[in-house]
C-alpha atoms as a PDB file:
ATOM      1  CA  UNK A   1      -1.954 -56.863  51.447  1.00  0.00           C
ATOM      2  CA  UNK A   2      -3.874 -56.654  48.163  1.00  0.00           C
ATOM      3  CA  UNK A   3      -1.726 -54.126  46.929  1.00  0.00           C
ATOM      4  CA  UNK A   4       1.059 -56.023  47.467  1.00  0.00           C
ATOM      5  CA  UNK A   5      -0.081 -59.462  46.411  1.00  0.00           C
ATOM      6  CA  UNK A   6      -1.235 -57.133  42.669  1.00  0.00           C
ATOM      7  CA  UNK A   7       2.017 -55.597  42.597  1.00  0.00           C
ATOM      8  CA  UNK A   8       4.126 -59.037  43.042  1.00  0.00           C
ATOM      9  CA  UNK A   9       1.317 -60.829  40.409  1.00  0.00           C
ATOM     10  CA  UNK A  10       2.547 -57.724  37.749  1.00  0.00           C
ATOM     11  CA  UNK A  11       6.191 -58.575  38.512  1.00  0.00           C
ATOM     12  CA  UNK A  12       5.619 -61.834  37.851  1.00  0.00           C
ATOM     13  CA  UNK A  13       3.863 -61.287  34.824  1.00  0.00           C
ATOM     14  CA  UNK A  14       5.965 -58.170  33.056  1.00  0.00           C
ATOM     15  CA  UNK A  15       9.322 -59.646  34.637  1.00  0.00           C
ATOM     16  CA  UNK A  16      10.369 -62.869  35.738  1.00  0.00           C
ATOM     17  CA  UNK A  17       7.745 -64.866  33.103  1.00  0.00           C
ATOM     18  CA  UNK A  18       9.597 -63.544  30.880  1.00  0.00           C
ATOM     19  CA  UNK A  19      12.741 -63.860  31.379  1.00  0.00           C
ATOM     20  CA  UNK A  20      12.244 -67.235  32.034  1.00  0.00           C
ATOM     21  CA  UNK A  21      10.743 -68.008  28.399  1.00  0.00           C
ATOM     22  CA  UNK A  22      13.863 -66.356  26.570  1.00  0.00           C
ATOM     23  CA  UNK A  23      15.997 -68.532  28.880  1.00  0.00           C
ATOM     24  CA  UNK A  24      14.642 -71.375  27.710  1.00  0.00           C
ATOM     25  CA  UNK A  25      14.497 -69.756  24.559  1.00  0.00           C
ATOM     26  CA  UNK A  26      18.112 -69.759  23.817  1.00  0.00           C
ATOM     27  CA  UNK A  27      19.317 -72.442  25.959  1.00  0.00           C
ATOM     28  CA  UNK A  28      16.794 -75.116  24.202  1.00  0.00           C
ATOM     29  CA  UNK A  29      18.758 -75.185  21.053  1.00  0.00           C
ATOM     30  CA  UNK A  30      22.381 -75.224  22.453  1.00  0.00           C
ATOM     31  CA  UNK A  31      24.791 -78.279  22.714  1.00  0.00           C
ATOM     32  CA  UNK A  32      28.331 -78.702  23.478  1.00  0.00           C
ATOM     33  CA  UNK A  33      30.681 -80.425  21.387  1.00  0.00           C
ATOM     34  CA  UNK A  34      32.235 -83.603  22.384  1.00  0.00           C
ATOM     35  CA  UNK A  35      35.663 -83.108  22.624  1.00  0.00           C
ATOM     36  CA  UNK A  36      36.118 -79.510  21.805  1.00  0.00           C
ATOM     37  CA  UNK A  37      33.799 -78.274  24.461  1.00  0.00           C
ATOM     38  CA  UNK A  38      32.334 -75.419  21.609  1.00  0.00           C
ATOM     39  CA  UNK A  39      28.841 -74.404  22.167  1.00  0.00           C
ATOM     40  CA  UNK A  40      26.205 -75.448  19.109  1.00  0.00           C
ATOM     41  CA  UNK A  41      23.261 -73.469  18.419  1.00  0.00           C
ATOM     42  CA  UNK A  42      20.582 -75.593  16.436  1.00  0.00           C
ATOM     43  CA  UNK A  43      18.416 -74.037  14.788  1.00  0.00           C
ATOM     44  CA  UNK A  44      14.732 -75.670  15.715  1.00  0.00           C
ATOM     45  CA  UNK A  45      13.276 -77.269  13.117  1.00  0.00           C
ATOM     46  CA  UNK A  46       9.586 -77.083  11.950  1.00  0.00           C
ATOM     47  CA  UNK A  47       7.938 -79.900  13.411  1.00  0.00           C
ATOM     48  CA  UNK A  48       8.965 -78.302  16.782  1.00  0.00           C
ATOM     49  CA  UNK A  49       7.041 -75.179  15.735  1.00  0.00           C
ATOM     50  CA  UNK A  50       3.714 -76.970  14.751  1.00  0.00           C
ATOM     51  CA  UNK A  51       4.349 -78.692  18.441  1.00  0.00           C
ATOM     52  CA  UNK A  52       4.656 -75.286  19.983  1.00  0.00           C
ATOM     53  CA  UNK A  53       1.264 -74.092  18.140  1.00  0.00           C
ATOM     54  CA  UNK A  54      -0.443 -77.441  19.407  1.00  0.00           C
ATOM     55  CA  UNK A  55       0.939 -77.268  23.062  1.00  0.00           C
ATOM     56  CA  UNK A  56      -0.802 -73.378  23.100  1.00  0.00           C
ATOM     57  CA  UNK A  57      -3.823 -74.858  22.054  1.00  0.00           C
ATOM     58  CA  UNK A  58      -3.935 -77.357  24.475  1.00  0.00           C
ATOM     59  CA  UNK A  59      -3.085 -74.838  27.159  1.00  0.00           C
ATOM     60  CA  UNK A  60      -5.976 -72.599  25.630  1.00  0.00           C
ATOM     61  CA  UNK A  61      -8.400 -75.911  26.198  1.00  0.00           C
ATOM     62  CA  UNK A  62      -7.018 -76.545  29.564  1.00  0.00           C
ATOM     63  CA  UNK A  63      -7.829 -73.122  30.821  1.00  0.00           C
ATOM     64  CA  UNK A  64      -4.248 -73.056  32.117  1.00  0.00           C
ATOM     65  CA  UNK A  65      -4.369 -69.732  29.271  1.00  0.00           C
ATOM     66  CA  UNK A  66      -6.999 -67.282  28.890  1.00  0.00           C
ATOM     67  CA  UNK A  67      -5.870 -65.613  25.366  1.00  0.00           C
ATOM     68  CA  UNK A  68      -8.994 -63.543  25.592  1.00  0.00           C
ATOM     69  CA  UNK A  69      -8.161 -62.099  28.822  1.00  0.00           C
ATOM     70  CA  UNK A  70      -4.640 -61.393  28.097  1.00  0.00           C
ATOM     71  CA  UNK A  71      -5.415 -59.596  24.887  1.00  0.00           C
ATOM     72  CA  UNK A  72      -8.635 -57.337  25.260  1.00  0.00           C
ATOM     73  CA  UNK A  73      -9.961 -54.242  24.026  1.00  0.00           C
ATOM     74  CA  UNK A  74     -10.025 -53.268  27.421  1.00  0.00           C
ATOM     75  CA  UNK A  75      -6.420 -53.084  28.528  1.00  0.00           C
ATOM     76  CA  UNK A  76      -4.654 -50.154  27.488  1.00  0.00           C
ATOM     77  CA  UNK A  77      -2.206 -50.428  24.560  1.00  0.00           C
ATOM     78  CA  UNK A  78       1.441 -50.612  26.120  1.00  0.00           C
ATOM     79  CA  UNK A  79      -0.460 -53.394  28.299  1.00  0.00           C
ATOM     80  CA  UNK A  80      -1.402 -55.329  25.497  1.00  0.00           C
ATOM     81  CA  UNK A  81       1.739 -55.019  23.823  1.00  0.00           C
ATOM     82  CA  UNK A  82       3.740 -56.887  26.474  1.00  0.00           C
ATOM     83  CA  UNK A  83       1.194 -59.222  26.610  1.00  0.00           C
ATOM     84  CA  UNK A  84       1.787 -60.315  23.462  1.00  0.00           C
ATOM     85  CA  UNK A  85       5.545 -60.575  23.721  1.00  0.00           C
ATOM     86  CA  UNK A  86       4.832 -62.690  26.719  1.00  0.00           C
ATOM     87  CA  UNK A  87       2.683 -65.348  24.289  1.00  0.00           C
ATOM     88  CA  UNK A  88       5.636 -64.484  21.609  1.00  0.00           C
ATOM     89  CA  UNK A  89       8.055 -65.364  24.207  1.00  0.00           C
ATOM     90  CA  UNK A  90       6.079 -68.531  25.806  1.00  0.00           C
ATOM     91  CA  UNK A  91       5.991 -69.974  21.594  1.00  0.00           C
ATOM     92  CA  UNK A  92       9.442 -69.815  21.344  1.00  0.00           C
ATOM     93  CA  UNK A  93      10.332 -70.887  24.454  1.00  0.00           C
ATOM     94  CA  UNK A  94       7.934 -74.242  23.817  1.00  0.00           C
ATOM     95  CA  UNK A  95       9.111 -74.920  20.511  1.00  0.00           C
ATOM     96  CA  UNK A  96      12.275 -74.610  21.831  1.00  0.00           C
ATOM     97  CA  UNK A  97      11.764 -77.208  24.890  1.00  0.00           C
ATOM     98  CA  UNK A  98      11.115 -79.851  22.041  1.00  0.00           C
ATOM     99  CA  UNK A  99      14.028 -79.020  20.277  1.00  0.00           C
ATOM    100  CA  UNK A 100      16.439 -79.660  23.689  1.00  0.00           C
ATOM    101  CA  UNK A 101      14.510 -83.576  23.414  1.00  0.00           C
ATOM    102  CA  UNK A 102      14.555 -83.938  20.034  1.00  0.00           C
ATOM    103  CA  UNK A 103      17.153 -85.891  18.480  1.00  0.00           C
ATOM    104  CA  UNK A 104      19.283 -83.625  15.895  1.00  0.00           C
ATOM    105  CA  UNK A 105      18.887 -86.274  12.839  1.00  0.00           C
ATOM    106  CA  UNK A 106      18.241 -89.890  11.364  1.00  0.00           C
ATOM    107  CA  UNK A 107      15.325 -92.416  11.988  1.00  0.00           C
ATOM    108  CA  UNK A 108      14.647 -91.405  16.175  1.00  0.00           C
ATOM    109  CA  UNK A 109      14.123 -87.830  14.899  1.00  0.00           C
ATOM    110  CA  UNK A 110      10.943 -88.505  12.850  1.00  0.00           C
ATOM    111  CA  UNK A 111       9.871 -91.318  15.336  1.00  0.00           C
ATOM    112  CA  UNK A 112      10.008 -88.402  18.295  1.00  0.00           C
ATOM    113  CA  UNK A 113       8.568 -86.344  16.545  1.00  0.00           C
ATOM    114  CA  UNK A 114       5.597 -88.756  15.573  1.00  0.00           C
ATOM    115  CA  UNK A 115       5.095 -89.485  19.137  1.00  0.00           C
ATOM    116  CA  UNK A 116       4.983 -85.672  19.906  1.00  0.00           C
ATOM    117  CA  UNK A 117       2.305 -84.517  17.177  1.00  0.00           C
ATOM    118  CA  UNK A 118       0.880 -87.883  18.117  1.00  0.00           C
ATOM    119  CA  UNK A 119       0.444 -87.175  21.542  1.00  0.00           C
ATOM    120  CA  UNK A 120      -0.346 -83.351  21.007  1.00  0.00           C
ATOM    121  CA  UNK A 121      -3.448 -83.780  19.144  1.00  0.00           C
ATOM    122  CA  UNK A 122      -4.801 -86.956  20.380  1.00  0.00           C
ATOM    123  CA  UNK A 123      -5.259 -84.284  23.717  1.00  0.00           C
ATOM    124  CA  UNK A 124      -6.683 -81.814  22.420  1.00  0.00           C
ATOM    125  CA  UNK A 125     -10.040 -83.807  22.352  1.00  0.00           C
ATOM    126  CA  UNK A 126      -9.479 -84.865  25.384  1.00  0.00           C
ATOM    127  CA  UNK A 127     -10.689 -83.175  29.286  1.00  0.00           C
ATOM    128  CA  UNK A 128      -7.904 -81.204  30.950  1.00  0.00           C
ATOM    129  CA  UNK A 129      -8.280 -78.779  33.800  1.00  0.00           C
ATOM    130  CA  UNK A 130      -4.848 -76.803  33.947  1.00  0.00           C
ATOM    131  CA  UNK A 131      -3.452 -79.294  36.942  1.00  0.00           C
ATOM    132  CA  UNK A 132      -3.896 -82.090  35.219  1.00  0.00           C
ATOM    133  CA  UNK A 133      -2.403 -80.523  32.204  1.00  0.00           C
ATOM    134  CA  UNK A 134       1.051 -79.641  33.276  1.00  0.00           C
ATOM    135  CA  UNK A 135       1.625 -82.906  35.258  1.00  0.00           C
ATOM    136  CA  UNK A 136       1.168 -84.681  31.486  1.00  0.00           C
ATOM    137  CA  UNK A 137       3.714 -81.755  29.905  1.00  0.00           C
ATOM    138  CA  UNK A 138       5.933 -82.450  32.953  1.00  0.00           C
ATOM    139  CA  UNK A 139       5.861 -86.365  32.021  1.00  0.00           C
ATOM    140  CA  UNK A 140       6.159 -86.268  27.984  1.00  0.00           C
ATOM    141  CA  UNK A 141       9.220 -83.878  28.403  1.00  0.00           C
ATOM    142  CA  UNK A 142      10.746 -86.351  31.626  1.00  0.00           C
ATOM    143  CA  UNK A 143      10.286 -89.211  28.983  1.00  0.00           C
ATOM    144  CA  UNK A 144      11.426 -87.435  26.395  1.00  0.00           C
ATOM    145  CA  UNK A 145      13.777 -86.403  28.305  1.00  0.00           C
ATOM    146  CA  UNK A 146      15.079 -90.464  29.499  1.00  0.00           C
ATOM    147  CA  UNK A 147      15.105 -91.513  26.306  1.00  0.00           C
ATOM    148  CA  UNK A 148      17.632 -88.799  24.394  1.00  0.00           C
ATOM    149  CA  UNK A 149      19.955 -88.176  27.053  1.00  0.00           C
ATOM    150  CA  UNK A 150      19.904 -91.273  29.080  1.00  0.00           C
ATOM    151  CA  UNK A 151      19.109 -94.055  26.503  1.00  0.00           C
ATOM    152  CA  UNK A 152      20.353 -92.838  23.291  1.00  0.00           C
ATOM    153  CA  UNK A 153      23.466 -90.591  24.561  1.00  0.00           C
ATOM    154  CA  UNK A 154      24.576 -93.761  26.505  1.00  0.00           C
ATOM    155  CA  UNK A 155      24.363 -95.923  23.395  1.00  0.00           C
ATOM    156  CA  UNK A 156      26.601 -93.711  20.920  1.00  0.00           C
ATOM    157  CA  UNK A 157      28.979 -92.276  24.202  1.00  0.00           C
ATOM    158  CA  UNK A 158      32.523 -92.660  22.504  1.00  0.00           C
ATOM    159  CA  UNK A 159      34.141 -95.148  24.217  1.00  0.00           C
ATOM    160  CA  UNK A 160      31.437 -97.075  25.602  1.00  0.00           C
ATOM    161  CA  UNK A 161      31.240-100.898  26.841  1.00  0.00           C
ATOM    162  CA  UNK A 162      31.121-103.781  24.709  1.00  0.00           C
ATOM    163  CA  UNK A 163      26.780-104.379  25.597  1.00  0.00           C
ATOM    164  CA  UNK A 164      26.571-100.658  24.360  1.00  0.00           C
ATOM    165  CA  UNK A 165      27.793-100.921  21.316  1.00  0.00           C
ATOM    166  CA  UNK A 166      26.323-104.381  20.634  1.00  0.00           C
ATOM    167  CA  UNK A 167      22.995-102.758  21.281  1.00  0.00           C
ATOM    168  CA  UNK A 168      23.574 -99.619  19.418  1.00  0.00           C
ATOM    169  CA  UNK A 169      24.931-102.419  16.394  1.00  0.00           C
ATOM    170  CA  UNK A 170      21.502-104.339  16.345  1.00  0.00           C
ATOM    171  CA  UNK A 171      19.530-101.231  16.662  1.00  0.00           C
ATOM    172  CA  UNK A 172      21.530 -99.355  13.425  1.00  0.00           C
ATOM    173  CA  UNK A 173      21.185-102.980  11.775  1.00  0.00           C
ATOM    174  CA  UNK A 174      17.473-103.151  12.614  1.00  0.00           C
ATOM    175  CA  UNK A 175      16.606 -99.399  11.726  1.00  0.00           C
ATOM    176  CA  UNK A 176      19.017 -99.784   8.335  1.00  0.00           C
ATOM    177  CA  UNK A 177      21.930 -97.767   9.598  1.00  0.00           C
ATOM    178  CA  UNK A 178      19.246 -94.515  10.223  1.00  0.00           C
ATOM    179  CA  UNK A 179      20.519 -93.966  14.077  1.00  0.00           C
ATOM    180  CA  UNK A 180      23.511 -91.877  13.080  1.00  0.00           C
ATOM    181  CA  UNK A 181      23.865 -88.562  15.337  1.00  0.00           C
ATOM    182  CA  UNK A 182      26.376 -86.336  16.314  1.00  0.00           C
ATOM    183  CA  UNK A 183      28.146 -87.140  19.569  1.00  0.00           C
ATOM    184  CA  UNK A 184      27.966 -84.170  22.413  1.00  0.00           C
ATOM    185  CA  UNK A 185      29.103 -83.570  25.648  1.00  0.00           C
ATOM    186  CA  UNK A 186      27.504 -84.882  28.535  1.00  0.00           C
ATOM    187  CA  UNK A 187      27.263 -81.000  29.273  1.00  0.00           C
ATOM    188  CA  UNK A 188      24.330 -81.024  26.995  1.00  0.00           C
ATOM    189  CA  UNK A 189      22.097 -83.312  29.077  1.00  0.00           C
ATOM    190  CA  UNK A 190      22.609 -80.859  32.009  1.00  0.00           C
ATOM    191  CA  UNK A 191      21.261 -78.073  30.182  1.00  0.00           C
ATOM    192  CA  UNK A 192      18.514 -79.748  28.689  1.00  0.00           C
ATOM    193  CA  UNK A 193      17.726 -81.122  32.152  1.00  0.00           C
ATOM    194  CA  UNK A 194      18.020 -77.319  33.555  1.00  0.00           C
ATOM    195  CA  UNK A 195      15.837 -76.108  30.498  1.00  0.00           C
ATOM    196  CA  UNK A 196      13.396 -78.239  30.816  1.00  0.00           C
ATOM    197  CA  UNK A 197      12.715 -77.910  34.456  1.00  0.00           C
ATOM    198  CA  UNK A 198      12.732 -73.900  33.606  1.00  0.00           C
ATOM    199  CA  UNK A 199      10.103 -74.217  31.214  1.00  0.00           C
ATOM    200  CA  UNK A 200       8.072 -76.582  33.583  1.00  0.00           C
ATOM    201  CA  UNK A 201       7.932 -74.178  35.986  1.00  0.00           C
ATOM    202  CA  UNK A 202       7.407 -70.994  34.436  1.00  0.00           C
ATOM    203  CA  UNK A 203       4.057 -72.675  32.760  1.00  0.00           C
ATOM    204  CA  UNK A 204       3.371 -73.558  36.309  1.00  0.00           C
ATOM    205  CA  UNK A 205       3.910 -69.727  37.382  1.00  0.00           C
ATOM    206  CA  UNK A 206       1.958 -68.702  33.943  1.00  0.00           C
ATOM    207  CA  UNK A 207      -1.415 -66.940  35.595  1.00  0.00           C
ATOM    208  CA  UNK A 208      -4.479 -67.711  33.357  1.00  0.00           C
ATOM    209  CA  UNK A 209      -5.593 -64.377  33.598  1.00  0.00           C
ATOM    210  CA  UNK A 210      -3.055 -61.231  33.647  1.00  0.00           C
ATOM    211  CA  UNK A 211      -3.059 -59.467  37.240  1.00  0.00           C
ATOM    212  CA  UNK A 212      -4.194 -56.235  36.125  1.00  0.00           C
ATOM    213  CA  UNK A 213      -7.760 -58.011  34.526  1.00  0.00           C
ATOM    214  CA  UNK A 214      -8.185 -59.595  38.184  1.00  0.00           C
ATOM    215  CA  UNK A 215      -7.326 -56.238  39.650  1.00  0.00           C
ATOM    216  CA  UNK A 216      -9.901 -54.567  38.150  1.00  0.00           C
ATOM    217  CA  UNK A 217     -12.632 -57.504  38.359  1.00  0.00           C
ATOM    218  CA  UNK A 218     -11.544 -57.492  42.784  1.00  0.00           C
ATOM    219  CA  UNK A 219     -11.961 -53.736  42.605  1.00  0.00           C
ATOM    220  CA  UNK A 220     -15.391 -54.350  41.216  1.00  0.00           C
ATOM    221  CA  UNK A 221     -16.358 -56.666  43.548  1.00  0.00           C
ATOM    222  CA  UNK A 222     -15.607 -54.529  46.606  1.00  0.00           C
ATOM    223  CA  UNK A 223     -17.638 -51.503  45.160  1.00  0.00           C
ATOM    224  CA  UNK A 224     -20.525 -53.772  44.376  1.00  0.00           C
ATOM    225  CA  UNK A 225     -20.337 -55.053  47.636  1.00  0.00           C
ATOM    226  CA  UNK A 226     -19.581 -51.745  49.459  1.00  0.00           C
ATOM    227  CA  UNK A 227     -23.030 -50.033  47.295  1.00  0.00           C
ATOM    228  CA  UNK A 228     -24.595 -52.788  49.035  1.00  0.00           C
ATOM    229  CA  UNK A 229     -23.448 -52.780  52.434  1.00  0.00           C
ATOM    230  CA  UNK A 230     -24.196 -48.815  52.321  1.00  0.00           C
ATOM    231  CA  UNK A 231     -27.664 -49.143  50.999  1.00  0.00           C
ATOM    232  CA  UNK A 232     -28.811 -52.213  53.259  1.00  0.00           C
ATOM    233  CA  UNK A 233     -29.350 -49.662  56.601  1.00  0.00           C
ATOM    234  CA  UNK A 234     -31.275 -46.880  54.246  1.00  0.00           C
ATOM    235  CA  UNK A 235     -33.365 -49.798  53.160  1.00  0.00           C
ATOM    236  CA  UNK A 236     -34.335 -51.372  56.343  1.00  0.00           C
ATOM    237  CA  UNK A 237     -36.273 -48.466  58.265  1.00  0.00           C
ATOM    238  CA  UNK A 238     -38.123 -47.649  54.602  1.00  0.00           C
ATOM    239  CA  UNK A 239     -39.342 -51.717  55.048  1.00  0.00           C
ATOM    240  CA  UNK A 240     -39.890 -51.847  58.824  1.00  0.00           C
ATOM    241  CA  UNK A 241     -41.305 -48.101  59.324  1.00  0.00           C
ATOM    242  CA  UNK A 242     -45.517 -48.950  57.890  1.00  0.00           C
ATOM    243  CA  UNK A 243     -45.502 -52.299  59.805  1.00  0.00           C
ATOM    244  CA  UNK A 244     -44.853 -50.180  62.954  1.00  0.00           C
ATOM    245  CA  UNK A 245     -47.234 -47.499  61.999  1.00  0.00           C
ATOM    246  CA  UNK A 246     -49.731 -50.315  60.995  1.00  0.00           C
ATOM    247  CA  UNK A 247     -49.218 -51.763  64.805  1.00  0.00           C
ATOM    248  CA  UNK A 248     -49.057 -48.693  66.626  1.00  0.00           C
ATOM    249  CA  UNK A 249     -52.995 -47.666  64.907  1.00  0.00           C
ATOM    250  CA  UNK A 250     -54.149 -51.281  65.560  1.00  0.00           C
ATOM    251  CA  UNK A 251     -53.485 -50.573  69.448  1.00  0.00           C
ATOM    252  CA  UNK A 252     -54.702 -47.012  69.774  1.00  0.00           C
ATOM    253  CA  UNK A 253     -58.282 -48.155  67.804  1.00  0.00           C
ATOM    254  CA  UNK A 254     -58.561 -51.268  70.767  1.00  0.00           C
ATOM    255  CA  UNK A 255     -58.067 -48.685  73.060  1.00  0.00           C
ATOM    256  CA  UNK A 256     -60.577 -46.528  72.195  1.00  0.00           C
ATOM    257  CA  UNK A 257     -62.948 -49.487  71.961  1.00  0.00           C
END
């Protein structure tokens, strides 16, 4: 059973982790054009980066990501190597997530992205174990989420009702005409959706420790405890042995008395 549960922990970790990350790598940045149904590749831009280097941190903080047990001196080299690509894979794939929430210009871009490095650093000051961590990713990226492909998409749909584009008119008037973004195919909000639930659970299938390090720290647990169990019985008759010669010349001196 051990062998089994380490073997399924390294697919987990070499494999499916992942694959998951460059998913959500390359689907993050693609839309679909309204109309023309052509696939869009946006490029992410920096602010989603310094959110991907915060969001590691936090995980760091939160314990939900041991970086010094997935890169150690004491892994062998090929092990360390995918290790890394795993981390390389898991920054992309964050930066990424932000991107598929992040409206692609105008006023709501810098105000998301406000609320993201906002949000980002405020945490890292503040007590997270690694549960309690991804249900607050899982509810910035659901609001997120709401609010660019529910809200916003709804607003500047081509073709919309008459309330929808009276709001969408006060909100350009208010904001000074800076809400203008390309349209894109409702297509787009299904992708983010599936992206974003991708990346949710990957970080929730992301072991803190690689399976190999617990491997090794199990194995030496059960020789400890085996040195121990095999040196208990050699120990006992050593302790008990003088009391019973100490009793046995206590009774043969009364008898002779």
């Amino acid at each position: 059973m051990t062998d089994n549960r380490t073997r399924n922990r390294a697919l987990v970790e070499f494999l499916l982790l992942p694959t998951v990350f460059l998913t959500v790598a390359l689907l993050g940045g693609l839309r679909v054009g309204a109309g023309t149904g052509a696939f869009v590749f946006v490029v992410p831009p920096l602010v989603t980066l310094i959110c991907a280097l915060l969001l590691l941190l936090l995980a760091a903080r939160g314990r939900l990501l041991r970086l010094d047990r997935w890169l150690s001196g004491d892994h062998r080299p090929l092990t360390n190597v995918a290790h890394a690509l795993t981390l390389a894979a898991l920054f992309f794939a964050s930066a990424q997530a932000f991107n598929s929430v992040l409206p692609e210009a105008g006023l709501l871009r810098w105000m998301f992205s406000f609320f993201f490095l906002w949000t980002l650093w405020n945490n890292q000051f503040a007590q997270f174990d690694a549960r309690r961590l991804l249900r607050s990713l899982a509810v910035l990226f659901g609001t997120a989420f709401l609010l660019k492909h529910l809200l916003l998409a709804g607003l500047y749909a081509p073709g919309g009702s008459l309330a929808r584009r009276l709001v969408g008119a006060l909100l350009e008037g208010v904001t000074l005409g800076a809400l203008d973004a390309p349209a894109y195919a409702p297509a787009t909000g299904y992708i983010s959706f599936f992206t974003l639930l991708l990346y949710v659970a990957g970080l929730s299938l992301l072991p803190p420790a690689p399976a190999a390090e617990d491997a090794d720290a199990h194995a030496a647990d059960a020789l400890t405890h085996a040195a121990g169990d095999r040196a208990l019985p050699a120990a006992e008759p050593q302790a008990v042995e003088p009391a019973a010669i100490a009793e046995r010349r206590a009774r043969v001196t009364g008898t002779d008395e």
